[in-house]
PDB file of N, CA and C in Angstrom:
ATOM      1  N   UNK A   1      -7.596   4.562  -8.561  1.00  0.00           N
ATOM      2  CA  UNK A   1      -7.664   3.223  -8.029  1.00  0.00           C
ATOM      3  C   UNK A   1      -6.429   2.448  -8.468  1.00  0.00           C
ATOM      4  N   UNK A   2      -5.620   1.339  -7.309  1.00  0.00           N
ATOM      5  CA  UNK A   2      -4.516   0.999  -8.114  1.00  0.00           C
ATOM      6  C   UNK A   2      -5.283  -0.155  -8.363  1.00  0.00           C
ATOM      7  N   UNK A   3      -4.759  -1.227  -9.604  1.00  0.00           N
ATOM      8  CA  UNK A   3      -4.806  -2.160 -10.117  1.00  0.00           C
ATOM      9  C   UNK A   3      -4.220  -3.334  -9.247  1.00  0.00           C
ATOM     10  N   UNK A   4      -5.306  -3.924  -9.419  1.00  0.00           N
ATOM     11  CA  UNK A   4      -4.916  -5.277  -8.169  1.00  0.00           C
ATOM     12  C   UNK A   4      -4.820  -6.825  -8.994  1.00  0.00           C
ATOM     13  N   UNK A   5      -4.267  -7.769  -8.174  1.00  0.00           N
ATOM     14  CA  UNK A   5      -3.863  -9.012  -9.065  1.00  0.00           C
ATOM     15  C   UNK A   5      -3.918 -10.105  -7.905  1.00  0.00           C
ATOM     16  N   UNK A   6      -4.421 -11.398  -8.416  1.00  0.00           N
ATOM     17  CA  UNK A   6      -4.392 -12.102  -6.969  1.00  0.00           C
ATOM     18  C   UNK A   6      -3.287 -13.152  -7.502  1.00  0.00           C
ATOM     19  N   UNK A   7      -2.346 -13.310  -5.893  1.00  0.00           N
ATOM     20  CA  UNK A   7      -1.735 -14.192  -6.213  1.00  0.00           C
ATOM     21  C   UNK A   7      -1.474 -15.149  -5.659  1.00  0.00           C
ATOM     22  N   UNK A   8      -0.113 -16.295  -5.881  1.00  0.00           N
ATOM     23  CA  UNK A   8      -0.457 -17.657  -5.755  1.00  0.00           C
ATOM     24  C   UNK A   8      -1.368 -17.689  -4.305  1.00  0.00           C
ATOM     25  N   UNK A   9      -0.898 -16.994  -3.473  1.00  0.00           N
ATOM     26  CA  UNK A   9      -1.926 -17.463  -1.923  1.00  0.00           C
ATOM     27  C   UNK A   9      -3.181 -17.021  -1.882  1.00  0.00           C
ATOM     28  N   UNK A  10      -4.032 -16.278  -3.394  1.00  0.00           N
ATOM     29  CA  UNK A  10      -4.951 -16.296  -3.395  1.00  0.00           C
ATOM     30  C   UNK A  10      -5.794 -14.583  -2.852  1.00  0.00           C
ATOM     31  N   UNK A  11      -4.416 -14.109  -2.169  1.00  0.00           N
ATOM     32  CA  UNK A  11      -4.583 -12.746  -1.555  1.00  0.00           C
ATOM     33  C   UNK A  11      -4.527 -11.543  -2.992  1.00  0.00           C
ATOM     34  N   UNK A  12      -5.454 -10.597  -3.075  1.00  0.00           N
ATOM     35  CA  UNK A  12      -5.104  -9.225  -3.807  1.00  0.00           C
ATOM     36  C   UNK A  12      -3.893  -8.879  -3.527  1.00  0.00           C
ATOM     37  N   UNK A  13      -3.060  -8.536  -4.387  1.00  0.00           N
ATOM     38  CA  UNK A  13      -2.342  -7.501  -4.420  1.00  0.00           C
ATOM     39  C   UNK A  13      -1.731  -6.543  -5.212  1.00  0.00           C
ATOM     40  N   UNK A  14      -1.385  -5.237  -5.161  1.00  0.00           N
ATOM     41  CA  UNK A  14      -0.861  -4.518  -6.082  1.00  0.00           C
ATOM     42  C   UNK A  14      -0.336  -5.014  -7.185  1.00  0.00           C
ATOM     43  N   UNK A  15      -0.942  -4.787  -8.848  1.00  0.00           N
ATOM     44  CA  UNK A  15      -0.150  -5.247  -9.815  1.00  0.00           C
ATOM     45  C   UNK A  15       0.638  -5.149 -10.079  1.00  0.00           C
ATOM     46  N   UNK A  16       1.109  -4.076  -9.645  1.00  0.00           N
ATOM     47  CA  UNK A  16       2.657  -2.855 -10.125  1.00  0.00           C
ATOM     48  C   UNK A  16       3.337  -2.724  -8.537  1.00  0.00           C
ATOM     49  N   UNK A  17       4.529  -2.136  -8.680  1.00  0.00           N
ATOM     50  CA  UNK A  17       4.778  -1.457  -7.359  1.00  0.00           C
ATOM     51  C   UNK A  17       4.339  -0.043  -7.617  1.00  0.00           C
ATOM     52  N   UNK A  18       4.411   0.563  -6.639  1.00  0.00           N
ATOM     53  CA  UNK A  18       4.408   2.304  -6.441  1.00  0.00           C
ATOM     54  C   UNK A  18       5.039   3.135  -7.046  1.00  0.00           C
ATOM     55  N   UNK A  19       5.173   3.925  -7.857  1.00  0.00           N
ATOM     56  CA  UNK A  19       6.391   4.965  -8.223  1.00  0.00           C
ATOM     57  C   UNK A  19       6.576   5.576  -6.937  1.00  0.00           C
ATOM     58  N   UNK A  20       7.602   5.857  -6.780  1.00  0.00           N
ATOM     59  CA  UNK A  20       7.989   6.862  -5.758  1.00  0.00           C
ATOM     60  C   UNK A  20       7.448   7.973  -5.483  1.00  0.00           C
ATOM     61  N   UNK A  21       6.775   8.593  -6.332  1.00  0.00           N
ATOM     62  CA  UNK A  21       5.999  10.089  -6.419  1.00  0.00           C
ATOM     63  C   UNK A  21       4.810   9.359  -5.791  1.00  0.00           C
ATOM     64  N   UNK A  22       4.161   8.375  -6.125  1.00  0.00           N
ATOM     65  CA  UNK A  22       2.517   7.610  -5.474  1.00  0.00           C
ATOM     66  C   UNK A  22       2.987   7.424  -4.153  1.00  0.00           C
ATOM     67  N   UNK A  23       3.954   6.753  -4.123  1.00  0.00           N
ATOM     68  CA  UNK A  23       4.577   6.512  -2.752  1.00  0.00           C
ATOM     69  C   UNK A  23       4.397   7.536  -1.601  1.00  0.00           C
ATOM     70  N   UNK A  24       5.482   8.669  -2.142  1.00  0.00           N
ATOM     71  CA  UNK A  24       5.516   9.458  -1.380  1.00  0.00           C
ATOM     72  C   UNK A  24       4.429  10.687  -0.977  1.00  0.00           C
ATOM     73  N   UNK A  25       3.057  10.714  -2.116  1.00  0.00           N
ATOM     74  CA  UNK A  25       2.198  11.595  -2.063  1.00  0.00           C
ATOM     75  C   UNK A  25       1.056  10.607  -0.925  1.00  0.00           C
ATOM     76  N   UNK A  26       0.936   9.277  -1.001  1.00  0.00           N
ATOM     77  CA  UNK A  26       0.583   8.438   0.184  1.00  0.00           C
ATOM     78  C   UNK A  26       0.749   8.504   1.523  1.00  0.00           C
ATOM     79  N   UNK A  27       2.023   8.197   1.729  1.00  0.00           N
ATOM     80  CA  UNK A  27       2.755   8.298   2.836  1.00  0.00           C
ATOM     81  C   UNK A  27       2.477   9.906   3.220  1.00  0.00           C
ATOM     82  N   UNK A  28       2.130  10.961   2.173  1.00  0.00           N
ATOM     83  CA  UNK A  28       2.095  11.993   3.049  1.00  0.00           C
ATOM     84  C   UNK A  28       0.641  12.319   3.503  1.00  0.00           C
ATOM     85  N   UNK A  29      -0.369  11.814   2.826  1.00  0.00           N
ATOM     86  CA  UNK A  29      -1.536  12.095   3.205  1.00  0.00           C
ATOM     87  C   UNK A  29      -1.938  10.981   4.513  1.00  0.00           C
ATOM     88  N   UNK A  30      -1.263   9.869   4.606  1.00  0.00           N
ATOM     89  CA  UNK A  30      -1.731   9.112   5.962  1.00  0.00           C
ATOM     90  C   UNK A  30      -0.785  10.031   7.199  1.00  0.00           C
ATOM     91  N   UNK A  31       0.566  10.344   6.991  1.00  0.00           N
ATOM     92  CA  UNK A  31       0.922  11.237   7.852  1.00  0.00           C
ATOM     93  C   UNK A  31      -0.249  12.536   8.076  1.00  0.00           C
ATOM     94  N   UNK A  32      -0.618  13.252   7.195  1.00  0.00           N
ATOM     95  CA  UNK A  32      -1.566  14.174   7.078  1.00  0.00           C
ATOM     96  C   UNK A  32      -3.285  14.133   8.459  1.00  0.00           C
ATOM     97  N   UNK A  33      -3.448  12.826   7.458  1.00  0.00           N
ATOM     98  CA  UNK A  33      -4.750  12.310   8.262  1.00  0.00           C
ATOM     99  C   UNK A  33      -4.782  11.906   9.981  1.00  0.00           C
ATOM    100  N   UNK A  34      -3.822  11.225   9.780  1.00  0.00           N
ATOM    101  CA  UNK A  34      -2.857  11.149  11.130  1.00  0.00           C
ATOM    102  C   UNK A  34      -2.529  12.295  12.277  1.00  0.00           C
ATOM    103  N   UNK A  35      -2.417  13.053  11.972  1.00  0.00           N
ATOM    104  CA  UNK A  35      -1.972  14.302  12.498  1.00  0.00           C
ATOM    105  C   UNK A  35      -2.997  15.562  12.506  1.00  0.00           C
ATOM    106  N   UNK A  36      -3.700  15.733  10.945  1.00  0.00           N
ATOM    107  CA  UNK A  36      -4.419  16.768  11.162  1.00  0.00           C
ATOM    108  C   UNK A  36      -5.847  16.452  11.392  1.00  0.00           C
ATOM    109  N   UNK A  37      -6.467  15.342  11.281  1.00  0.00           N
ATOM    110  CA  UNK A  37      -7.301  14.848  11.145  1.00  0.00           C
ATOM    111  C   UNK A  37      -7.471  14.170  12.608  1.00  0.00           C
ATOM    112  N   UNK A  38      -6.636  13.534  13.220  1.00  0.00           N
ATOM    113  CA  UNK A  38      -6.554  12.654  14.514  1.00  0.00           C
ATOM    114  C   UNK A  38      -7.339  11.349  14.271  1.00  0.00           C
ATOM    115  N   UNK A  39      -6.975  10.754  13.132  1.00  0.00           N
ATOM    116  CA  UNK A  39      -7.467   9.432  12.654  1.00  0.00           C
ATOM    117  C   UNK A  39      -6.640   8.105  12.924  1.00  0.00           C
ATOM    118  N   UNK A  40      -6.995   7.206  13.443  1.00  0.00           N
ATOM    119  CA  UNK A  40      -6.379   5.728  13.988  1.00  0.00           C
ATOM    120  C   UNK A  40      -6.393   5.204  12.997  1.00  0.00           C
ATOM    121  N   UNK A  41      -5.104   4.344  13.111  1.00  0.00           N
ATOM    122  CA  UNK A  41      -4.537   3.498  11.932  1.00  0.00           C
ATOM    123  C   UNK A  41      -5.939   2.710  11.287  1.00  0.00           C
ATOM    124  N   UNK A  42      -6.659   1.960  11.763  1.00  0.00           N
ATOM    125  CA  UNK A  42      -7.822   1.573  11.164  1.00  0.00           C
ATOM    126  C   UNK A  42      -8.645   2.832  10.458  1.00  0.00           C
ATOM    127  N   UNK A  43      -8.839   3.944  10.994  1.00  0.00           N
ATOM    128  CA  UNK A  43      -9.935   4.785  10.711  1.00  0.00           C
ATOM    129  C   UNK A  43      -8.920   5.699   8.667  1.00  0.00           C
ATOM    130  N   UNK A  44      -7.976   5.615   8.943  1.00  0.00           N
ATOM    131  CA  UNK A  44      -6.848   6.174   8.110  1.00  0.00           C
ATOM    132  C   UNK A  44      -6.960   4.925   6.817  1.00  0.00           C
ATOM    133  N   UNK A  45      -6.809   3.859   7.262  1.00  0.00           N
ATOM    134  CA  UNK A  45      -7.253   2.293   6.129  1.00  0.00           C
ATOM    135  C   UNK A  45      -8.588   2.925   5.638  1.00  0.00           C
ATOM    136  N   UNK A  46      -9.668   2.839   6.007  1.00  0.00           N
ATOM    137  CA  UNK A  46     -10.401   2.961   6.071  1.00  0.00           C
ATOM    138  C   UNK A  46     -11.047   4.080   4.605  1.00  0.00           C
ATOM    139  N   UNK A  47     -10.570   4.791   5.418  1.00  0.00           N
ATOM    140  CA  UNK A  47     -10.695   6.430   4.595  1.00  0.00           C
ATOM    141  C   UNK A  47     -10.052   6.033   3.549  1.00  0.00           C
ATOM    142  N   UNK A  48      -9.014   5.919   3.175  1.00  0.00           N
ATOM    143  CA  UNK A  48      -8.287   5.862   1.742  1.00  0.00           C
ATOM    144  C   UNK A  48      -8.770   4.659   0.583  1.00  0.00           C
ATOM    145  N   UNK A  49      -9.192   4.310   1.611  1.00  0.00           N
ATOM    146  CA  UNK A  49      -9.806   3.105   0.291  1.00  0.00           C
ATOM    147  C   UNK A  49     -11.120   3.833  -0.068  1.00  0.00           C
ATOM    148  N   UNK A  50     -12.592   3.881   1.101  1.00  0.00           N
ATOM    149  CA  UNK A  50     -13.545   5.154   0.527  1.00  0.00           C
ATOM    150  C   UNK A  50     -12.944   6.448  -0.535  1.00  0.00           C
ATOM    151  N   UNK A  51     -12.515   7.465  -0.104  1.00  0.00           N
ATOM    152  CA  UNK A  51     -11.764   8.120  -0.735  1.00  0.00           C
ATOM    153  C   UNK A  51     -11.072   8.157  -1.934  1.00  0.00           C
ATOM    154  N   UNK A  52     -10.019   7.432  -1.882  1.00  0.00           N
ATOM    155  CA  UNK A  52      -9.284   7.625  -2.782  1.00  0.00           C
ATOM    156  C   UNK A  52      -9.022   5.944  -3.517  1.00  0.00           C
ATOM    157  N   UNK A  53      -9.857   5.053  -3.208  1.00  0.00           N
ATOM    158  CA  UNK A  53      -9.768   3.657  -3.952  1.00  0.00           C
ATOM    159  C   UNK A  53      -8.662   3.189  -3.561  1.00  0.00           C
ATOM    160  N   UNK A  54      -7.804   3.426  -2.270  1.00  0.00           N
ATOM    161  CA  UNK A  54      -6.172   2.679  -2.270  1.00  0.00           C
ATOM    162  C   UNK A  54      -6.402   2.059  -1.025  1.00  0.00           C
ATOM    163  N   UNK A  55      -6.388   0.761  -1.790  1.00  0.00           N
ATOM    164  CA  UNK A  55      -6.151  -0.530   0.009  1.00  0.00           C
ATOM    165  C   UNK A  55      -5.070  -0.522   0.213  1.00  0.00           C
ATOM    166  N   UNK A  56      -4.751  -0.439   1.528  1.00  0.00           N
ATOM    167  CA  UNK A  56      -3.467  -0.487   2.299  1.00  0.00           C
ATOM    168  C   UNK A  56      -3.737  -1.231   4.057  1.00  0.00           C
ATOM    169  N   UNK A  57      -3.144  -2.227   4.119  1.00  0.00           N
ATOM    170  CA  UNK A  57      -3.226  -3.076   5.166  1.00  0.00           C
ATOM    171  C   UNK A  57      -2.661  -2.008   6.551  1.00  0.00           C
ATOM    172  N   UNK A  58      -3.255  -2.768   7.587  1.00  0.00           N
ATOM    173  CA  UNK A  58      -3.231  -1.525   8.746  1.00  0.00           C
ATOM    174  C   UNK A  58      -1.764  -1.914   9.252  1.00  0.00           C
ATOM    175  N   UNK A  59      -0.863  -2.811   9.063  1.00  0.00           N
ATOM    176  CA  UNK A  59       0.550  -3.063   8.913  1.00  0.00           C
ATOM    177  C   UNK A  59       1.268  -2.025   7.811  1.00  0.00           C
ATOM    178  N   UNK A  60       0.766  -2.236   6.932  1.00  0.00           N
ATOM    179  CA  UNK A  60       1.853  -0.860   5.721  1.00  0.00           C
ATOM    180  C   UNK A  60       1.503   0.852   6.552  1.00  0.00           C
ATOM    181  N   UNK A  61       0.129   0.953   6.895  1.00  0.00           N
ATOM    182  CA  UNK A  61      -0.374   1.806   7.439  1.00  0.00           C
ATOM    183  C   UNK A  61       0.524   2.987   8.900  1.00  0.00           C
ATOM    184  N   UNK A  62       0.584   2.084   9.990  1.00  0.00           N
ATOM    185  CA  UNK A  62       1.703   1.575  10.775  1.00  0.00           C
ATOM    186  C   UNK A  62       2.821   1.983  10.048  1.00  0.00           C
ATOM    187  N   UNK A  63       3.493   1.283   9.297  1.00  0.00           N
ATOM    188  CA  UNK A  63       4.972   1.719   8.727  1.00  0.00           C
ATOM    189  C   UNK A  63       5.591   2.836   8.051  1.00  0.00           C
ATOM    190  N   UNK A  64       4.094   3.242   7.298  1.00  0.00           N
ATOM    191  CA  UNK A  64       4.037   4.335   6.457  1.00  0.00           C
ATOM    192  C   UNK A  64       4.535   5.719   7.778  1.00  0.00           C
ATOM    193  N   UNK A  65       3.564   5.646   9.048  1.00  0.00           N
ATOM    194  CA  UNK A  65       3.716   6.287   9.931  1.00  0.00           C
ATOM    195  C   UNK A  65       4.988   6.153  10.971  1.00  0.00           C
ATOM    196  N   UNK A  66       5.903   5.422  11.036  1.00  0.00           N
ATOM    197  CA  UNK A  66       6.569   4.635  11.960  1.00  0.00           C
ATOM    198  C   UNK A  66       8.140   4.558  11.164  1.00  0.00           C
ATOM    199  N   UNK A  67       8.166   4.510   9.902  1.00  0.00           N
ATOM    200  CA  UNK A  67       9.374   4.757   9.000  1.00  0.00           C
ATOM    201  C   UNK A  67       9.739   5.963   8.271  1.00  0.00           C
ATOM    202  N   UNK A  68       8.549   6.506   8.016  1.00  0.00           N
ATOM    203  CA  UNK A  68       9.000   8.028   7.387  1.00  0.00           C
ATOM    204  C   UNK A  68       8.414   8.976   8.427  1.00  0.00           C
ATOM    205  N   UNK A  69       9.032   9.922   8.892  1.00  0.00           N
ATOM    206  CA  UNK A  69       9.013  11.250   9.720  1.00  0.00           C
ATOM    207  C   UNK A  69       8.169  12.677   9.474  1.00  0.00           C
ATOM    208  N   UNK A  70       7.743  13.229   9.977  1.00  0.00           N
ATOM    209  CA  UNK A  70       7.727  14.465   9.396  1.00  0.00           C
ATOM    210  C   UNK A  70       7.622  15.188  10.552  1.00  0.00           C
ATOM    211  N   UNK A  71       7.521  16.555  10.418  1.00  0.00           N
ATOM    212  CA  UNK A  71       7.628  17.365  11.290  1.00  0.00           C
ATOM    213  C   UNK A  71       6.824  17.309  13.088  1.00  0.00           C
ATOM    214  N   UNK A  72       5.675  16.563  12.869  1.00  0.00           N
ATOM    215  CA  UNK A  72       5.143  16.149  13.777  1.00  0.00           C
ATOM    216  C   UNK A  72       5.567  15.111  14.467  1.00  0.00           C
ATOM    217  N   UNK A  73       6.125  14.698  14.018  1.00  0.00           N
ATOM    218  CA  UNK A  73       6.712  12.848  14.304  1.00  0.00           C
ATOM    219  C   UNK A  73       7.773  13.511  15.019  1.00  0.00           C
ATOM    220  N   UNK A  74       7.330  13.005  16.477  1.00  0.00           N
ATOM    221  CA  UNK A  74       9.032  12.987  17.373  1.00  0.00           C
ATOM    222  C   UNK A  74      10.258  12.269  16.874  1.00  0.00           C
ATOM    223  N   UNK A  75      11.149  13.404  16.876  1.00  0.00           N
ATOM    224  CA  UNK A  75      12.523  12.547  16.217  1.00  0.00           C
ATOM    225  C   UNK A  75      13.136  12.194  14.936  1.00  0.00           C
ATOM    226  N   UNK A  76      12.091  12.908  14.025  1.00  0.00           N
ATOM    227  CA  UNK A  76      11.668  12.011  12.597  1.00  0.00           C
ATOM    228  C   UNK A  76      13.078  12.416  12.042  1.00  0.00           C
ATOM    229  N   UNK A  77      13.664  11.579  10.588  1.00  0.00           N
ATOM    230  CA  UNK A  77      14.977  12.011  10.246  1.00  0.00           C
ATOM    231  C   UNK A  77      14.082  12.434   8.591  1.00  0.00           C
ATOM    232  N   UNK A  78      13.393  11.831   7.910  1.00  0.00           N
ATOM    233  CA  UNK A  78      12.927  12.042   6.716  1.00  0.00           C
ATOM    234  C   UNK A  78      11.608  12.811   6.597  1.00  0.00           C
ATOM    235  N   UNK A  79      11.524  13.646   5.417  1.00  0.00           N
ATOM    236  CA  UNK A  79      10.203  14.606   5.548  1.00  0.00           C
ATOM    237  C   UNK A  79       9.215  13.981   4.842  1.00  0.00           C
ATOM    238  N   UNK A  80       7.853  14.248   4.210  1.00  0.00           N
ATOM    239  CA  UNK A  80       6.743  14.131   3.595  1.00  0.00           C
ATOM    240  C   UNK A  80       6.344  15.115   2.953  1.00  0.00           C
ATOM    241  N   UNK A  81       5.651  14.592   1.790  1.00  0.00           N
ATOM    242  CA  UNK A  81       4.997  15.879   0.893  1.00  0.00           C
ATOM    243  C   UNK A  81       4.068  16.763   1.649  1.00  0.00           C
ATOM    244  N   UNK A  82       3.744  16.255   2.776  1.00  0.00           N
ATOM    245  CA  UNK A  82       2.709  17.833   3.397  1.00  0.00           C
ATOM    246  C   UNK A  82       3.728  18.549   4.340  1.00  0.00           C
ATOM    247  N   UNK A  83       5.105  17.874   4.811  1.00  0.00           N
ATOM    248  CA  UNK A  83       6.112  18.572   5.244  1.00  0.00           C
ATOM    249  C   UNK A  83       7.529  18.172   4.916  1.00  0.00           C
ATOM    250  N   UNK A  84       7.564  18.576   3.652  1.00  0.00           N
ATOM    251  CA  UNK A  84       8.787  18.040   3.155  1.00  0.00           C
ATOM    252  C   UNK A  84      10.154  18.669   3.338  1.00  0.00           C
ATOM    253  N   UNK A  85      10.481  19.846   4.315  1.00  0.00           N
ATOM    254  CA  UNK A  85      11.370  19.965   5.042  1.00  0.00           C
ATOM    255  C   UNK A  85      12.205  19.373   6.020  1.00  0.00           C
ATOM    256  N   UNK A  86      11.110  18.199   6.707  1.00  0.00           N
ATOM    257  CA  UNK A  86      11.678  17.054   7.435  1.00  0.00           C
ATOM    258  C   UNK A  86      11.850  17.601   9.166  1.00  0.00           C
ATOM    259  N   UNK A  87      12.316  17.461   9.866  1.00  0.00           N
ATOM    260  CA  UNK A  87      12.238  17.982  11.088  1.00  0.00           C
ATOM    261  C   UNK A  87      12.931  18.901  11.242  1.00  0.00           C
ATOM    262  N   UNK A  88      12.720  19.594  12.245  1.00  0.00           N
ATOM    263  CA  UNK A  88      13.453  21.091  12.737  1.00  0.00           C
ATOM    264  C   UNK A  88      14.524  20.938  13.910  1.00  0.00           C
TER     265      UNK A  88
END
């Protein structure tokens, strides 16, 4: 579960930022769910917070999918930990 903090606007948010390793083991399981799973950006929010305790707004969600690539992703230039070769 990450550690949450509310601030001045009253909204939760992450206490810490991400290490890059959380980051990138994230980003690869919503690519993952996404793809192997055939789960919609809501249904993918959703799951990871059940699951694995990590809120993530269906905007980061979206970006996570939409900024980093992986092999499935038409065009993609960057890979993910479930395909960290990156595109072919």
């Amino acid at each position: 579960m990450i550690e949450r903090c509310a601030g001045v606007d009253g909204k939760n948010y992450p206490a810490r930022p991400l290490r890059r390793d959380d980051l990138l083991h994230l980003v690869g399981r919503v690519h993952f769910l996404s793809h192997s799973d055939g789960l919609s950006v809501r249904q993918i929010v959703r799951h990871l917070e059940e699951e694995y305790g990590v809120r993530r707004s269906v905007g980061s969600v979206s970006a996570y999918l939409n900024a980093y690539r992986c092999i499935k992703c038409s065009g993609g230039q960057n890979g993910t930990p479930e395909h960290p070769e990156g595109p072919t």
